[in-house]
Protein backbone atom coordinates (compact mmCIF):
# COMPACT_ATOMS: atom_id res chain seq x y z
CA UNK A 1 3.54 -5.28 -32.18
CA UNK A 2 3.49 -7.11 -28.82
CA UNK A 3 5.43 -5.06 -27.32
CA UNK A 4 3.14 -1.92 -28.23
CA UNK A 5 0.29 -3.66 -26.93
CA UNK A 6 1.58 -4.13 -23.85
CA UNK A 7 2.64 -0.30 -23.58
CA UNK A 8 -0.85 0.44 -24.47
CA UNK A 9 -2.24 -2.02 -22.05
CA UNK A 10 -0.17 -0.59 -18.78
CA UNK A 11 -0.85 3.51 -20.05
CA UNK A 12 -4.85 1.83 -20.44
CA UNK A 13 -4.51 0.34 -16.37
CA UNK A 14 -2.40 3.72 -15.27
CA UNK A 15 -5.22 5.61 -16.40
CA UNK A 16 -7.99 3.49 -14.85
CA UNK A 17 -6.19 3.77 -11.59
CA UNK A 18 -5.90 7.33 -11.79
CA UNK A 19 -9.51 7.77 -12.67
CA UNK A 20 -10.95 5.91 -9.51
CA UNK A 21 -10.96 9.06 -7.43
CA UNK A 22 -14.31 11.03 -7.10
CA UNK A 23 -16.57 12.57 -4.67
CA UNK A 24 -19.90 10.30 -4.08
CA UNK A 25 -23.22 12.00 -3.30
CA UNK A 26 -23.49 16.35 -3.11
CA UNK A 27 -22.25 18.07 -0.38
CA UNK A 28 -24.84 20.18 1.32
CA UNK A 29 -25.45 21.78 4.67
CA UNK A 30 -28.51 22.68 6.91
CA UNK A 31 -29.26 24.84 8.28
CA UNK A 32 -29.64 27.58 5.32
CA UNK A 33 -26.78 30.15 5.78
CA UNK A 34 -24.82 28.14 8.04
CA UNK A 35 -21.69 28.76 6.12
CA UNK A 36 -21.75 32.29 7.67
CA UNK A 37 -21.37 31.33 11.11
CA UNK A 38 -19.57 27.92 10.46
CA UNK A 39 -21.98 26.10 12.64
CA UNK A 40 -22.95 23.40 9.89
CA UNK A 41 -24.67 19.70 9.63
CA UNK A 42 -24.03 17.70 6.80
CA UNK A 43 -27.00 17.13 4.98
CA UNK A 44 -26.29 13.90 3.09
CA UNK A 45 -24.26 10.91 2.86
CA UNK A 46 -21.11 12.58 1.01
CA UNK A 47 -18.20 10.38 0.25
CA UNK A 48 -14.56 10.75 -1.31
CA UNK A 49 -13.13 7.53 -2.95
CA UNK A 50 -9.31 8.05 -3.58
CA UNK A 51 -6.98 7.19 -5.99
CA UNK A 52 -6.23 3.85 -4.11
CA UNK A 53 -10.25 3.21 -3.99
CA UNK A 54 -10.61 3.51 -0.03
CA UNK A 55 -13.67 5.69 0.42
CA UNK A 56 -13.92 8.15 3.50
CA UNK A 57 -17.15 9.37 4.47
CA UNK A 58 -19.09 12.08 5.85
CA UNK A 59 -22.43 11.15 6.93
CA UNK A 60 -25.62 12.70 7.37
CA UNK A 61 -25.83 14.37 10.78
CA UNK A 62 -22.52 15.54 11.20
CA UNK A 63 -21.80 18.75 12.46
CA UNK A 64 -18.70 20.71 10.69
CA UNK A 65 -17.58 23.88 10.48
CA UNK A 66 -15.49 23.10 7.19
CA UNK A 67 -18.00 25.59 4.87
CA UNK A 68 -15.19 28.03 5.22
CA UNK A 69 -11.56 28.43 4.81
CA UNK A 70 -9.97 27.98 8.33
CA UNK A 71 -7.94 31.63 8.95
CA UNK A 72 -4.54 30.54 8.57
CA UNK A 73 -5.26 29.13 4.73
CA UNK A 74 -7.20 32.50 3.66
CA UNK A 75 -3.60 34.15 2.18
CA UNK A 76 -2.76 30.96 0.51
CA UNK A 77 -6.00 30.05 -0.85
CA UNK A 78 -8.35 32.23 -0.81
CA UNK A 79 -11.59 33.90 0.46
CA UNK A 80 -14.31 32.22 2.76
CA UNK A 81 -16.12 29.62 1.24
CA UNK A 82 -14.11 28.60 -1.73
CA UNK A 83 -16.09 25.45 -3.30
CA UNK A 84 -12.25 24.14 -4.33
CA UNK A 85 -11.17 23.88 -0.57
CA UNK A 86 -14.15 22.82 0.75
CA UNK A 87 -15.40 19.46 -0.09
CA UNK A 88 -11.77 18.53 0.58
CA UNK A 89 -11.89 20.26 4.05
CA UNK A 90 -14.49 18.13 5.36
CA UNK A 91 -13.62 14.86 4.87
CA UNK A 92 -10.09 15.69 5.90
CA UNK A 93 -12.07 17.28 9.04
CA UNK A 94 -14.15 14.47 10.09
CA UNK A 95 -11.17 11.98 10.12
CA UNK A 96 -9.06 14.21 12.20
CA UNK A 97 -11.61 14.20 14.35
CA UNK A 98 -12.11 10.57 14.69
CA UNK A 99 -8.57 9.11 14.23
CA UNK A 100 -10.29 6.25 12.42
CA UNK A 101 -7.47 6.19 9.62
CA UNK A 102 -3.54 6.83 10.67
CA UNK A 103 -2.91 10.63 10.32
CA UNK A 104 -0.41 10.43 7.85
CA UNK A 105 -2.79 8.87 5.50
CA UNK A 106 -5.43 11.25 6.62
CA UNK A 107 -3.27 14.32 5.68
CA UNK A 108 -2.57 12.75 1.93
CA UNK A 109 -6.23 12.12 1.14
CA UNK A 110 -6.88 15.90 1.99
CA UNK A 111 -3.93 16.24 -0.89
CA UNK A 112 -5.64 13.68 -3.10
CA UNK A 113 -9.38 15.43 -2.85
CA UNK A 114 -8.00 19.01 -3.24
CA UNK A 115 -6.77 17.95 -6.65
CA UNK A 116 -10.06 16.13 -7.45
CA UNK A 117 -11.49 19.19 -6.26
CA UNK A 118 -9.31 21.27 -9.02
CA UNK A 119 -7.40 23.28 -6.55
CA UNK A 120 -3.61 24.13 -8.81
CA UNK A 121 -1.07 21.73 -7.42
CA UNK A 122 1.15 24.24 -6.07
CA UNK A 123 -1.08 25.46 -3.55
CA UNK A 124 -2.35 21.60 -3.18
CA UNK A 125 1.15 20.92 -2.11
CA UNK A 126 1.16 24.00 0.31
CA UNK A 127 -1.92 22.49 1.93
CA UNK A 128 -0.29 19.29 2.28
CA UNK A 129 2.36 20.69 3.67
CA UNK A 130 0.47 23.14 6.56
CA UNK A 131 -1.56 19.75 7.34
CA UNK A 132 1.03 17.57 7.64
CA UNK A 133 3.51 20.17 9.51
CA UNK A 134 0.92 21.91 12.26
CA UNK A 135 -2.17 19.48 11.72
CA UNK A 136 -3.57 17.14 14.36
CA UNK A 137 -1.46 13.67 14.73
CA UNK A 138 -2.38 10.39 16.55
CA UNK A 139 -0.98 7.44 17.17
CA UNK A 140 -2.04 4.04 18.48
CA UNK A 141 0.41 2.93 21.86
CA UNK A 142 1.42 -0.53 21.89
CA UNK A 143 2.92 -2.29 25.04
CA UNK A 144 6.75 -2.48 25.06
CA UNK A 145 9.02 -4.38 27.14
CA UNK A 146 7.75 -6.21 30.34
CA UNK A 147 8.45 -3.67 33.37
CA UNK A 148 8.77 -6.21 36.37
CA UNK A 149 7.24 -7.80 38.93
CA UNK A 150 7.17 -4.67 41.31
CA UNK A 151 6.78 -2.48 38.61
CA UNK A 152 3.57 0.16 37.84
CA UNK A 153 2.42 0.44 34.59
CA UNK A 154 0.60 3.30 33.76
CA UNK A 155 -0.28 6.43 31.96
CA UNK A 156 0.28 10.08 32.24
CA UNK A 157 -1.00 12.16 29.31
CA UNK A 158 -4.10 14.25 29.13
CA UNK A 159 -3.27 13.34 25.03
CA UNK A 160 -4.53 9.75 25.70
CA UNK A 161 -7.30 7.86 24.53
CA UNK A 162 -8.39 4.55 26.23
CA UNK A 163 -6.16 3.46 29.06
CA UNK A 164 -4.56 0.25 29.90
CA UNK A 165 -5.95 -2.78 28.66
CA UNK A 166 -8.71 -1.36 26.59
CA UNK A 167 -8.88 -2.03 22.40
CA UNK A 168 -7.43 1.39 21.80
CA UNK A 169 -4.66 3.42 23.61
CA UNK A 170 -4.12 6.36 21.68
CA UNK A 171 -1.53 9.43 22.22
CA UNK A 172 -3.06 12.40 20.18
CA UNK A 173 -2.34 16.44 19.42
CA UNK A 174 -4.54 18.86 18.74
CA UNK A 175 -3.02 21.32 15.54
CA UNK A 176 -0.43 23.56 16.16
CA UNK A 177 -1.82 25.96 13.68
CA UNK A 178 -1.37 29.03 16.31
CA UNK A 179 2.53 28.30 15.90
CA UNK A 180 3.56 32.27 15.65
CA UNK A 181 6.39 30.44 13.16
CA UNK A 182 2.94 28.74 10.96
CA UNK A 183 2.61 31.12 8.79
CA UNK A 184 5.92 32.07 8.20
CA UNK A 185 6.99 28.97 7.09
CA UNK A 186 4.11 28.46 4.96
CA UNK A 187 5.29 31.33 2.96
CA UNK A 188 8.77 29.51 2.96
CA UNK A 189 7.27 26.65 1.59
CA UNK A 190 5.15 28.55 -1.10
CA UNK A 191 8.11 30.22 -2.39
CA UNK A 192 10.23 26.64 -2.33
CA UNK A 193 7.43 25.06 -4.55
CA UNK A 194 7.28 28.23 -7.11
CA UNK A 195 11.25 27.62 -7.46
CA UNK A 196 11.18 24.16 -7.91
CA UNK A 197 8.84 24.90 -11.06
CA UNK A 198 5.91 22.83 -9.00
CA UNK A 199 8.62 19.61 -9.07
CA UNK A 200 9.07 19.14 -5.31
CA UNK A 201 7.66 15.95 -4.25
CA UNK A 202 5.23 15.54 -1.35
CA UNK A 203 7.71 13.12 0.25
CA UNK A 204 10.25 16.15 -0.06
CA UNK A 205 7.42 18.27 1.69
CA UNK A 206 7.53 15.60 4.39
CA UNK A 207 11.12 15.42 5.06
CA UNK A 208 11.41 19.59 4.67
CA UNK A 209 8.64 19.17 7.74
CA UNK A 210 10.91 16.62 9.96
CA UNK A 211 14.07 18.98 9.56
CA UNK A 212 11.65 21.27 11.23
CA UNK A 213 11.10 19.46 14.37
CA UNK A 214 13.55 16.59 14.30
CA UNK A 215 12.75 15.67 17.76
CA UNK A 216 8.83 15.06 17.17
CA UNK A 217 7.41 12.42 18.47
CA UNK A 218 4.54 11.44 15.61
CA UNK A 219 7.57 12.34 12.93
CA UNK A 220 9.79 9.36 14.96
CA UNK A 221 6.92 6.98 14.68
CA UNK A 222 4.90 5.12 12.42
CA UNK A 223 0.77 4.28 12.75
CA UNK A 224 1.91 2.72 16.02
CA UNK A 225 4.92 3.58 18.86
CA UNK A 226 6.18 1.09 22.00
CA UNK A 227 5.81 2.43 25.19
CA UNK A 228 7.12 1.49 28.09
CA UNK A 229 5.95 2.41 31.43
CA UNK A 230 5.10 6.16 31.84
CA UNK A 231 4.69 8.41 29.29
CA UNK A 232 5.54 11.77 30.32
């Protein structure tokens, strides 16, 4: 009997766990019709909490242009303005903007609110996968070894952010959505996860996307990389 209560206890805190995740507030835009031209303000607060309990947030004022489906999703997902993609979209949108949160963990909670959003797993995991393969990556620079008395430390990368000795040096890339290879490993990947029966992993998504580009620079590093003297 003790035993069974303590099953039923740990199924009981799984499922509170699980059920933290929800969107806070309604998403709305201004001005009316603004999802037709993609030129959008948020209207209200709107917030995601994930399944960890961190919230990310969208706040009044912000401009977006995440009412619609970017281009390259359209086959996968479907049409313009697809309510499933979209709340998901933005607050994946307005972090990649703002590098607030690393981008790995940025990329999962666009995962974590397309499910809340009811999107089917499969293409949830294709998502994923696109974002995390072509999407925007940052990282913060940290100082590395001491480079001598004689010795010039600096800089070189338009990707930067800050400069030495402020709070925040940052190396940063845009998306690489316009890959002419995108899309065609997309479909790859769709037809990987409809083999696997939906069973590949997100961390087998991640590691299918670092055979890709072995080389990478964000894939080689964590939230933060040593640098040492110029970066090229």
């Amino acid at each position: 009997m003790k035993r069974y209560l303590i099953f039923v206890a740990m199924v009981a805190s799984l499922l509170s766990a699980s059920a933290q995740a929800e969107f806070i507030g309604e998403l709305a835009f201004t001005p009316a019709g603004c999802e037709k031209t993609g030129l959008c303000i948020i209207k209200s607060d709107f917030r995601y909490k994930d399944p960890n309990g961190l919230e990310w947030l969208t706040k009044t004022g912000d401009k977006t242009d995440g009412a619609s489906i970017p281009p390259w999703a359209q086959p996968f997902v479907g049409q313009p303005f697809e309510k499933q993609f979209l709340k998901a979209a933005v607050i994946h949108d307005h972090y990649c903007d703002r590098h607030v949160r690393p981008w790995r963990q940025t990329h999962r909670v666009f995962y974590d609110a397309l499910v809340e959003s009811g999107l089917d797993i499969a293409k949830a995991k294709l998502m994923y996968y696109a974002v995390y393969l072509g999407g925007p990556k940052w990282v913060e620079l940290i100082p590395g070894k001491p480079c001598g008395g004689n010795c010039i430390f600096k800089y070189k990368n338009d990707a930067l952010v800050g400069g030495p000795g402020s709070a925040n040096v940052e190396m940063a890339r845009a998306s690489q959505y316009d890959d002419p290879n995108f899309i065609a490993e997309l479909k790859e990947a769709e037809n990987l996860i409809a083999a696997s029966g939906n069973k590949i992993s997100l961390d087998d998504l991640e590691r299918r996307a670092k055979e890709k580009k072995p080389a990478d620079f964000y894939y080689l590093h964590g939230d933060t990389a040593e640098i040492d003297g110029v970066i090229q």
